[in-house]
Protein backbone atom coordinates (compact mmCIF):
# COMPACT_ATOMS: atom_id res chain seq x y z
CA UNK A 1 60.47 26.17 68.64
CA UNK A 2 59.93 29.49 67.20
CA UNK A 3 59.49 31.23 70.26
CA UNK A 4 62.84 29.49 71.35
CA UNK A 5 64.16 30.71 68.85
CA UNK A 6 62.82 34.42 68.35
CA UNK A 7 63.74 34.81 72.56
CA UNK A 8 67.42 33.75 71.76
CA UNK A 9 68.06 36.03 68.85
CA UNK A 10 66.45 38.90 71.08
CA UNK A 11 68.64 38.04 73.94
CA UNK A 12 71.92 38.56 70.81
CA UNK A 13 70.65 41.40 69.94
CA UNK A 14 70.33 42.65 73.71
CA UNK A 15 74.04 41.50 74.66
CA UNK A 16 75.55 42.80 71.28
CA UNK A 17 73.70 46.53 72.13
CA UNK A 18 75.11 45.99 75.58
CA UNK A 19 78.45 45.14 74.81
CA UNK A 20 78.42 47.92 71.49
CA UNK A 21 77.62 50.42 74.29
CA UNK A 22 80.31 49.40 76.68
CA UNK A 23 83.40 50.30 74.62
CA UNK A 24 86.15 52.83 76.10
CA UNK A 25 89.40 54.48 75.07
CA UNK A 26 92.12 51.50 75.23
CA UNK A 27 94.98 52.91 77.54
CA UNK A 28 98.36 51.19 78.26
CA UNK A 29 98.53 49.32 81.13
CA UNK A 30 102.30 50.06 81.21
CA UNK A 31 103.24 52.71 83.44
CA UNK A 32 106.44 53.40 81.90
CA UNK A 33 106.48 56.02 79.16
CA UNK A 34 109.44 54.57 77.46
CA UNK A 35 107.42 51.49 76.22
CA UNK A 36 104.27 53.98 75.54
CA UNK A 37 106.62 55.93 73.34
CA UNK A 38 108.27 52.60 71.63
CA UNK A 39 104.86 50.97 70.84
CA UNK A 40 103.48 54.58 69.27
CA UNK A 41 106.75 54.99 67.25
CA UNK A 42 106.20 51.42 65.90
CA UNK A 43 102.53 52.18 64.69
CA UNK A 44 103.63 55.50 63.74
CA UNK A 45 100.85 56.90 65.96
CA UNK A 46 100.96 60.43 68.57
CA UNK A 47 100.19 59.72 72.11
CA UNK A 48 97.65 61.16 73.64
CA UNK A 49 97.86 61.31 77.42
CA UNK A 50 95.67 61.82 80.13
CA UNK A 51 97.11 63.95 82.51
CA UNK A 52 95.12 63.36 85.82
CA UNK A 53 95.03 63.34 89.69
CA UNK A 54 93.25 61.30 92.01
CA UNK A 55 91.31 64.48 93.87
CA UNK A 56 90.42 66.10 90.48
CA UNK A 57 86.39 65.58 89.70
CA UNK A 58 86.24 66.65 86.20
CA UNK A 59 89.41 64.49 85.42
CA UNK A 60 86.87 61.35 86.87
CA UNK A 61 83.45 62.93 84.60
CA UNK A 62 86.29 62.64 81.44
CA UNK A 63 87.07 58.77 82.88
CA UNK A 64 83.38 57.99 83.63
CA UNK A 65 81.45 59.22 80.80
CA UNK A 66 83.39 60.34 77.99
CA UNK A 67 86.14 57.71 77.81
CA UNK A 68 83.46 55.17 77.97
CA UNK A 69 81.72 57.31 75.14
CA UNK A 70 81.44 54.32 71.63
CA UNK A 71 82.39 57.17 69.26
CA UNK A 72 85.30 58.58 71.55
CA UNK A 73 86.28 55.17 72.11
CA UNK A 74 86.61 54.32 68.27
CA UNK A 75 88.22 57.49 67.73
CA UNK A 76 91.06 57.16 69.79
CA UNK A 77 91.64 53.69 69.71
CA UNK A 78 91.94 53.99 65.84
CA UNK A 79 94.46 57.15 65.58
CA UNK A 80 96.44 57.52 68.79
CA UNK A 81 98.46 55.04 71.40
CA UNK A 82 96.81 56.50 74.54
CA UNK A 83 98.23 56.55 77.88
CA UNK A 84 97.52 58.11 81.27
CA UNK A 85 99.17 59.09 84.70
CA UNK A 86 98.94 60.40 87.93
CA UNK A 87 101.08 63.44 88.00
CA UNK A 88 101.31 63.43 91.67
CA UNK A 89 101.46 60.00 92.41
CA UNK A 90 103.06 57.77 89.54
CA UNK A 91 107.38 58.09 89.22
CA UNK A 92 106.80 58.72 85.21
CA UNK A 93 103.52 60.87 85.42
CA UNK A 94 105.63 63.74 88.04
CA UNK A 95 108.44 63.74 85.77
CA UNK A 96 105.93 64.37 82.69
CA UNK A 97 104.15 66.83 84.47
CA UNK A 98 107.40 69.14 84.23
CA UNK A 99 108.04 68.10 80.95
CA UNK A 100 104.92 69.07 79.49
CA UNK A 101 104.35 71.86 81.47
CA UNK A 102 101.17 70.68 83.33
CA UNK A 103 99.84 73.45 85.59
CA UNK A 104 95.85 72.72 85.78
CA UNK A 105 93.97 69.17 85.79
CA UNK A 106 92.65 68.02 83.74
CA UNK A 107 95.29 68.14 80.65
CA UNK A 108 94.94 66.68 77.68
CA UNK A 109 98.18 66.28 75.50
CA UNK A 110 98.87 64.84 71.95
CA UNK A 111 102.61 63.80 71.77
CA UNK A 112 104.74 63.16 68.74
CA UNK A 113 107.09 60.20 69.90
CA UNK A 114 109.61 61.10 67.60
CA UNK A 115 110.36 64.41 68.82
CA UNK A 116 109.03 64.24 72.56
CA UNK A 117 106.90 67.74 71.03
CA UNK A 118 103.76 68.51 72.42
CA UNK A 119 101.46 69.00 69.28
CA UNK A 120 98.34 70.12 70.98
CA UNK A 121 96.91 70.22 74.34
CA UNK A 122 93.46 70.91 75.81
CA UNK A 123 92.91 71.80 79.53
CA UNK A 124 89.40 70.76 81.55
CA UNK A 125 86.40 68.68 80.68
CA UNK A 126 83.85 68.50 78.17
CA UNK A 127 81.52 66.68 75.61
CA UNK A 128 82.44 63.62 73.63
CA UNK A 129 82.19 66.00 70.63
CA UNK A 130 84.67 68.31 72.46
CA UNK A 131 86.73 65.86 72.83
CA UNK A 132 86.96 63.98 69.72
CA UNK A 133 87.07 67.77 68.15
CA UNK A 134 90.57 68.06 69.66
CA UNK A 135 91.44 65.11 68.58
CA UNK A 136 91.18 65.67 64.84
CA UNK A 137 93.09 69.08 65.14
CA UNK A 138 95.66 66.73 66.83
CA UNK A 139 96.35 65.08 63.76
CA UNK A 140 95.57 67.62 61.69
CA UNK A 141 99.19 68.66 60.65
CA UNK A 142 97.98 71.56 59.65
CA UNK A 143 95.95 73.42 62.69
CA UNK A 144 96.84 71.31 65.70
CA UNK A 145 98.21 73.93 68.60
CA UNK A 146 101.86 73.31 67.23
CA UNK A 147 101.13 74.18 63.65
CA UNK A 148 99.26 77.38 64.29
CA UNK A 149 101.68 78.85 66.91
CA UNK A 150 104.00 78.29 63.69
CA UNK A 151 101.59 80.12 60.88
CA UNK A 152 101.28 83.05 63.84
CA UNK A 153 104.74 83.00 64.16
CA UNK A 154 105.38 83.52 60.06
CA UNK A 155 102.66 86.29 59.96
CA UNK A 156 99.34 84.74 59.23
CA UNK A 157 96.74 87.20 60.59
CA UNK A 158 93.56 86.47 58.57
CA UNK A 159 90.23 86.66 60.18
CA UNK A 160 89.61 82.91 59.82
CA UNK A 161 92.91 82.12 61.30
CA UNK A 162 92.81 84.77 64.35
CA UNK A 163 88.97 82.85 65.03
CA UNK A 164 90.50 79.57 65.27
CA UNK A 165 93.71 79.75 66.79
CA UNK A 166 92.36 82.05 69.58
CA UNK A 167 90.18 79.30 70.36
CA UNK A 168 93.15 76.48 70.20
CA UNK A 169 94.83 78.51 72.74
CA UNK A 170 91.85 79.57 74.79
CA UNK A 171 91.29 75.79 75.28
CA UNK A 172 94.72 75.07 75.99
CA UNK A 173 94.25 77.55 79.12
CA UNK A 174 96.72 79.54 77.74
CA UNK A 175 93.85 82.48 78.16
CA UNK A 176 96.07 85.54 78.48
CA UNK A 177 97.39 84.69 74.92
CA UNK A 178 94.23 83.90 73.16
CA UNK A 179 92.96 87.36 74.56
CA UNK A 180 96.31 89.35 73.00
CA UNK A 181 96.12 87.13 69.79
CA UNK A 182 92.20 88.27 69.85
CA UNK A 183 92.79 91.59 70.91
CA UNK A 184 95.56 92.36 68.47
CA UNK A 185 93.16 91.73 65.78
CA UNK A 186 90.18 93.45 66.64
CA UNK A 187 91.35 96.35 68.47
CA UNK A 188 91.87 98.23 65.26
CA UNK A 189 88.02 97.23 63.58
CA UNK A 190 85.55 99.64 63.81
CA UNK A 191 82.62 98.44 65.51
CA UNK A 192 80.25 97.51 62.32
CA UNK A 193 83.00 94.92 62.18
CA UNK A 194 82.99 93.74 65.26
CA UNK A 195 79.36 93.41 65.81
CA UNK A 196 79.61 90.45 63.40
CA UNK A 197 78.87 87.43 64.96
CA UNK A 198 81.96 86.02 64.11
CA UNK A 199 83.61 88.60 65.91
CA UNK A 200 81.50 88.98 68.53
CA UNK A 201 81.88 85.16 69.37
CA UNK A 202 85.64 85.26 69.93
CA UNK A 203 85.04 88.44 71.97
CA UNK A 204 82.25 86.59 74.45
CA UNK A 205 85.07 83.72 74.39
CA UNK A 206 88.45 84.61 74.83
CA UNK A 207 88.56 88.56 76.20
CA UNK A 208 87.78 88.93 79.86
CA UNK A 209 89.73 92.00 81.11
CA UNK A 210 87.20 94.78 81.63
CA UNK A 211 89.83 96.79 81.77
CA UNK A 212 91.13 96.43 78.24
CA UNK A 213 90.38 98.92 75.60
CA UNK A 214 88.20 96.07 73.50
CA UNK A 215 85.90 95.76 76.19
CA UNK A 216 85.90 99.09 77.51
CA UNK A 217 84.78 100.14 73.53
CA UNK A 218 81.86 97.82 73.98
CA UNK A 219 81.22 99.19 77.35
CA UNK A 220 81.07 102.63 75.88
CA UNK A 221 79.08 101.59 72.73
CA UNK A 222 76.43 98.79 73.67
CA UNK A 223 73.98 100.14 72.10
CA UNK A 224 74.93 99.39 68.85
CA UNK A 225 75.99 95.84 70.02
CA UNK A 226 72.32 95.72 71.22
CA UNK A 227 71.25 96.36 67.69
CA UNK A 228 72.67 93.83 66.35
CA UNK A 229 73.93 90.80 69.15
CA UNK A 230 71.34 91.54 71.63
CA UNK A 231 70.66 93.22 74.80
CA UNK A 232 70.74 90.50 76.99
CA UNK A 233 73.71 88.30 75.14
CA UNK A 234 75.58 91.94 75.64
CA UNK A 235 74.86 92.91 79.15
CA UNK A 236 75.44 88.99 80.56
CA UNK A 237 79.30 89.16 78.70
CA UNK A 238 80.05 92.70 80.62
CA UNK A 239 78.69 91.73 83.80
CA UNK A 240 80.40 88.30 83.79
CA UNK A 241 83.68 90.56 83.02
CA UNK A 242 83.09 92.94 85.49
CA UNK A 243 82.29 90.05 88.54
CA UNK A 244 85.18 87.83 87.54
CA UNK A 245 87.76 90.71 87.73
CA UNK A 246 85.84 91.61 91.23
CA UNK A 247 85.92 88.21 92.11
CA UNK A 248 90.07 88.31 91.20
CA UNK A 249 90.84 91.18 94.30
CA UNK A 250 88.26 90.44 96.57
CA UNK A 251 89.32 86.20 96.79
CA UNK A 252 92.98 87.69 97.36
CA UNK A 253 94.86 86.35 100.65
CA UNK A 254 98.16 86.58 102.66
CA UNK A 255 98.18 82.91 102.28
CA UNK A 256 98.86 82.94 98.65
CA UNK A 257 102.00 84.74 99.39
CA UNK A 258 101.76 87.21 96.49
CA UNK A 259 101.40 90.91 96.86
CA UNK A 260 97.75 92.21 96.48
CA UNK A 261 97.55 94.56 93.36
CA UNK A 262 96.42 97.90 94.92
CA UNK A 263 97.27 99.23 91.44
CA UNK A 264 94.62 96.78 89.49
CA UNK A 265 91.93 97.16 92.30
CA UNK A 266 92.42 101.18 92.12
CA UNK A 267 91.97 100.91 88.34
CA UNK A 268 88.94 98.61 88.45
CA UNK A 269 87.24 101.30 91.01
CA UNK A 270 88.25 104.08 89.13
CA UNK A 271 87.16 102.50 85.90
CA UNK A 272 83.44 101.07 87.69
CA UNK A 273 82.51 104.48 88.51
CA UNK A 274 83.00 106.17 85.34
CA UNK A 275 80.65 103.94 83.64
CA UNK A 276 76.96 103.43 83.85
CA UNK A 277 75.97 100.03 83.90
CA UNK A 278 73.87 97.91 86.40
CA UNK A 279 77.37 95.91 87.42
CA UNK A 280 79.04 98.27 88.26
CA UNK A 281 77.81 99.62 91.90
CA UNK A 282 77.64 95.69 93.21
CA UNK A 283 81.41 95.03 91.81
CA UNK A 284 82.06 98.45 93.76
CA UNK A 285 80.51 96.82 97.05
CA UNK A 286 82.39 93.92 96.58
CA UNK A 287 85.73 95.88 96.62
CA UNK A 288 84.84 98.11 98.74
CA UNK A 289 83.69 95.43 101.45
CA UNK A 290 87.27 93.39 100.87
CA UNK A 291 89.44 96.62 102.02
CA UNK A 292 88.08 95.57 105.44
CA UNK A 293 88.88 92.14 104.89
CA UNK A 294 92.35 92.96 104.24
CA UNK A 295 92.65 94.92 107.08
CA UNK A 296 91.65 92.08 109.46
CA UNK A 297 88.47 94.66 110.53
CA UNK A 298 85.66 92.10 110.58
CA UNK A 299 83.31 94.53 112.46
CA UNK A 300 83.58 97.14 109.81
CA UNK A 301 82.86 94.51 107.08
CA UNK A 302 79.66 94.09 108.50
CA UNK A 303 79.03 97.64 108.75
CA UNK A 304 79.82 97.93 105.00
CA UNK A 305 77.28 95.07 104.11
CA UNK A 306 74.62 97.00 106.19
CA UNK A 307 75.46 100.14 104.11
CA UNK A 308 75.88 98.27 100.52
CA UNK A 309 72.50 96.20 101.74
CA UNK A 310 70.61 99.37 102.18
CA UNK A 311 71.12 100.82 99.06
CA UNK A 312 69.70 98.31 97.17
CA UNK A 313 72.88 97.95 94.43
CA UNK A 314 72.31 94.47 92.90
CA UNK A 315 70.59 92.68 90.05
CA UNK A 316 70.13 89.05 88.60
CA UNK A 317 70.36 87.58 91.90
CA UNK A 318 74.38 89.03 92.85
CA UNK A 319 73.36 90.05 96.21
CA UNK A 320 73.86 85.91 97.20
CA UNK A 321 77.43 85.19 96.50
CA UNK A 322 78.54 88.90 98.08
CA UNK A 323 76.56 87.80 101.39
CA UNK A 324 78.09 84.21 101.11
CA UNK A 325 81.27 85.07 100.55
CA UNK A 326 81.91 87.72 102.83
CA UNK A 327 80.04 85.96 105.94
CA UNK A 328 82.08 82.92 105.21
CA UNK A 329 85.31 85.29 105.54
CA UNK A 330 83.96 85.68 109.22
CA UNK A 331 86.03 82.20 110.09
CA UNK A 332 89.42 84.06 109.80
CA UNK A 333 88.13 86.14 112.79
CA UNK A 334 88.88 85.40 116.54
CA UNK A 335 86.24 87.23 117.89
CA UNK A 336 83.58 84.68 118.73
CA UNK A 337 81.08 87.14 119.34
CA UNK A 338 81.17 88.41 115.24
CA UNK A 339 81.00 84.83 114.43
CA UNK A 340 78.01 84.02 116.38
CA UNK A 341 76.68 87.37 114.86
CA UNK A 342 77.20 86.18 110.77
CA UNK A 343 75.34 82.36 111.91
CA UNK A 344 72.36 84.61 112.71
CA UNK A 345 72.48 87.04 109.75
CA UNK A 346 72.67 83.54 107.79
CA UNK A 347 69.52 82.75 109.39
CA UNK A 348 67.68 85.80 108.38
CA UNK A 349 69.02 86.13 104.89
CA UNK A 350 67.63 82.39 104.45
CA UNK A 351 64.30 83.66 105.30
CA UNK A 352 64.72 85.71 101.61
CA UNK A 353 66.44 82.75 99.28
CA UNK A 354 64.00 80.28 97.91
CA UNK A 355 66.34 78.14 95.65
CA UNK A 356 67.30 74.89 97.52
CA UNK A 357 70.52 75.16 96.53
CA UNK A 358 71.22 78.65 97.32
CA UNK A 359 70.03 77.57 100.74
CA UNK A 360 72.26 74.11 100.70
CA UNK A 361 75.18 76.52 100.00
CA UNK A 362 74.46 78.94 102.97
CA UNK A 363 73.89 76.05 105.28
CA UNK A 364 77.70 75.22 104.65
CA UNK A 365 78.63 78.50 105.29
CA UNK A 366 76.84 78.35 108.68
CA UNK A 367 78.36 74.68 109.41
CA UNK A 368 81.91 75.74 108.64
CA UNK A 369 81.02 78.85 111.24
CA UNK A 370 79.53 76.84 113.94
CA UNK A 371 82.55 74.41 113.74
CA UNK A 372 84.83 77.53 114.21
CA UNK A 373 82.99 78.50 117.38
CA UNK A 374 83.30 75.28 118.92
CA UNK A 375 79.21 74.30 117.73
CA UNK A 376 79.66 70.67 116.94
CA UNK A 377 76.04 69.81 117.46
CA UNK A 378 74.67 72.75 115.33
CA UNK A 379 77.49 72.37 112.78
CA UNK A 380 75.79 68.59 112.12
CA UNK A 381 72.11 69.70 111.67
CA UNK A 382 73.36 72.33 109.47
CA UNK A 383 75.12 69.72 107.46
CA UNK A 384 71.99 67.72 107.53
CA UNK A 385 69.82 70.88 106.47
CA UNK A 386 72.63 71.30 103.14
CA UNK A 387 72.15 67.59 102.13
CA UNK A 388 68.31 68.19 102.33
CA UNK A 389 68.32 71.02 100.30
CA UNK A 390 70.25 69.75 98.06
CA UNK A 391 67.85 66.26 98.27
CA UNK A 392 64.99 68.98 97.33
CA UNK A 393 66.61 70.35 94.39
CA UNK A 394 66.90 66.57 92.94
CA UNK A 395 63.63 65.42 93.07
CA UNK A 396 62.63 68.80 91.56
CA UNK A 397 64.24 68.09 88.53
């Protein structure tokens, strides 16, 4: 009888773990936003709304494993009405994707259903912590994105302040504002001041223009950044600058139906050769190689990898992505012959890459060019090869 007994109070205490790990954000079935906005006036609640779209995979990580998260679950169930929609798909979600000004997926917004205001909004997915973060500023009347656009507004500038509402707006994507709100208040500290870590932390955040007098001072005076932040915290921050602005000019195309910026990729050459740093001949290459691009000259694109190739211009593994993404720029070319040529330049680089998924990566590259050439049979085992790679990389782990 007491086993009986002891079995059936484990098996409780197994369903009641079960079920307290099982619990999820509560949203409205209702896919009307009128009744989502009557039922959180009634409780005198904001809305918070899940602004999704089928094809979007970090919108289904926030669905899968944070929603589901007990402590984001509690949170939200407890202090907001919450609601989600398609924006491409459901009638009410399209409309509120205008009216909230949804431009990136996925968005997070905390409504007032009084006013129809947007209070605060976060853009992309993160941690439960992240997440349940946002959702106190939300309701914090005080420091949710509404409130501090205000105290900016009426003059607040305080260090503190600057900190914290760069980072609201940096994680409500509205980057090129959190970098001027940054900017505006460290461009005039002298540089003991901004090697605090404070400081130095909104810097590695929200300013990414290499370009822009901030980061062109710590360009200019590292060394005293070293002293203090670190060499290799310092040097990883300029080169990730440097390679996203690269990255910027050289993944321009006709298709996007906006002019290319000669002006911005004249500046960025003129600006990477003044300066010595290890980033700046393989950001050089990089621009260099996409003025054939542009100009539709495949042949001389290859020439120019050849020549940036031999010089030996690249560090912490860079050479990779500018051989990936310049062969792959070979399927925009006609000439069967070039393409053939980049498959068997993939094959020899291979020969030098030992990371499985380095190698799963280039084996896409080569699929998508033997498809282009008509290689249906090689563009499979290619295929194959990425899924094995990536197979390795798994059961190394």
């Amino acid at each position: 009888m007491k086993r009986l007994i002891l079995f059936t109070l484990l098996i409780a205490v197994v369903v009641m773990n079960a079920t307290a790990q099982n619990r999820s954000i509560n949203f409205e079935q209702t896919k009307e936003w009128k009744k989502i906005v009557k039922k959180a006036k009634k409780e005198k609640k904001l809305i918070f709304v899940d602004c999704y779209t089928s094809w979007c995979g970090p919108c289904k990580m926030l669905a899968k494993d944070v929603f589901t998260n007990d402590k984001v679950a509690d949170f939200f169930n407890a202090n907001f009405v919450n609601a989600k929609f398609d924006m491409e798909k459901e009638a009410d979600g399209v409309v509120l994707k205008k009216q909230f000004g949804v431009n990136f997926f996925p968005t997070l917004v905390f409504v007032d259903p009084t006013s129809g205001e947007v209070l605060h909004r976060m853009v992309g997915a993160g941690s439960p912590e992240w997440l349940i973060a946002g959702g106190k500023l939300a309701i914090d009347p005080d420091n949710n994105l509404r409130s501090m656009v205000k105290r900016y507004e009426n003059g607040e500038r305080d260090g503190e302040f600057i900190r914290d509402y760069a980072g609201v707006l940096f994680s409500a994507y509205t980057r090129d504002e959190a970098a001027r709100v940054a900017c505006e208040y460290l461009d005039p500290l002298p540089v003991d001041s901004l090697v605090m870590r404070e400081n130095w932390q909104m810097i590695k955040r929200v300013v990414s223009d290499p370009l822009c007098p901030l980061l062109k001072r710590v360009m200019a005076e590292r060394e005293k950044f070293y002293a203090t932040i670190g060499r290799k915290e310092v040097d990883a921050k300029l080169e990730k600058v440097i390679y996203n602005a690269v990255d910027k000019l050289t993944g321009w195309s006709p298709k996007k139906k906006k002019a290319f910026d000669e002006k911005g990729n004249q500046e960025l050459i003129n600006y990477l050769m003044s300066i010595d740093f290890y980033a700046a001949p393989a950001g050089l290459a990089g621009l260099y190689t996409a003025a054939y691009v542009r100009e539709g000259d495949f042949r001389g694109m290859l020439n120019k990898m050849d020549e940036v190739f031999s010089y030996n211009l690249f560090r912490n593994g860079a050479e990779l992505p500018y051989f990936r993404d310049n062969i792959r720029l070979l399927g925009n070319s006609e000439d069967k012959a070039l393409v053939e040529e980049g498959i068997q330049r993939i094959d020899r680089f291979m020969v030098q890459d030992t990371k499985p998924l380095d190698k799963s990566n280039l084996m896409r590259v080569k699929a998508f060019l033997q498809k282009k050439i008509g290689d249906s049979a090689g563009a499979e085992a290619s295929t194959k090869a990425a899924e094995n790679y990536l197979r390795e990389m798994r059961n190394k782990k």
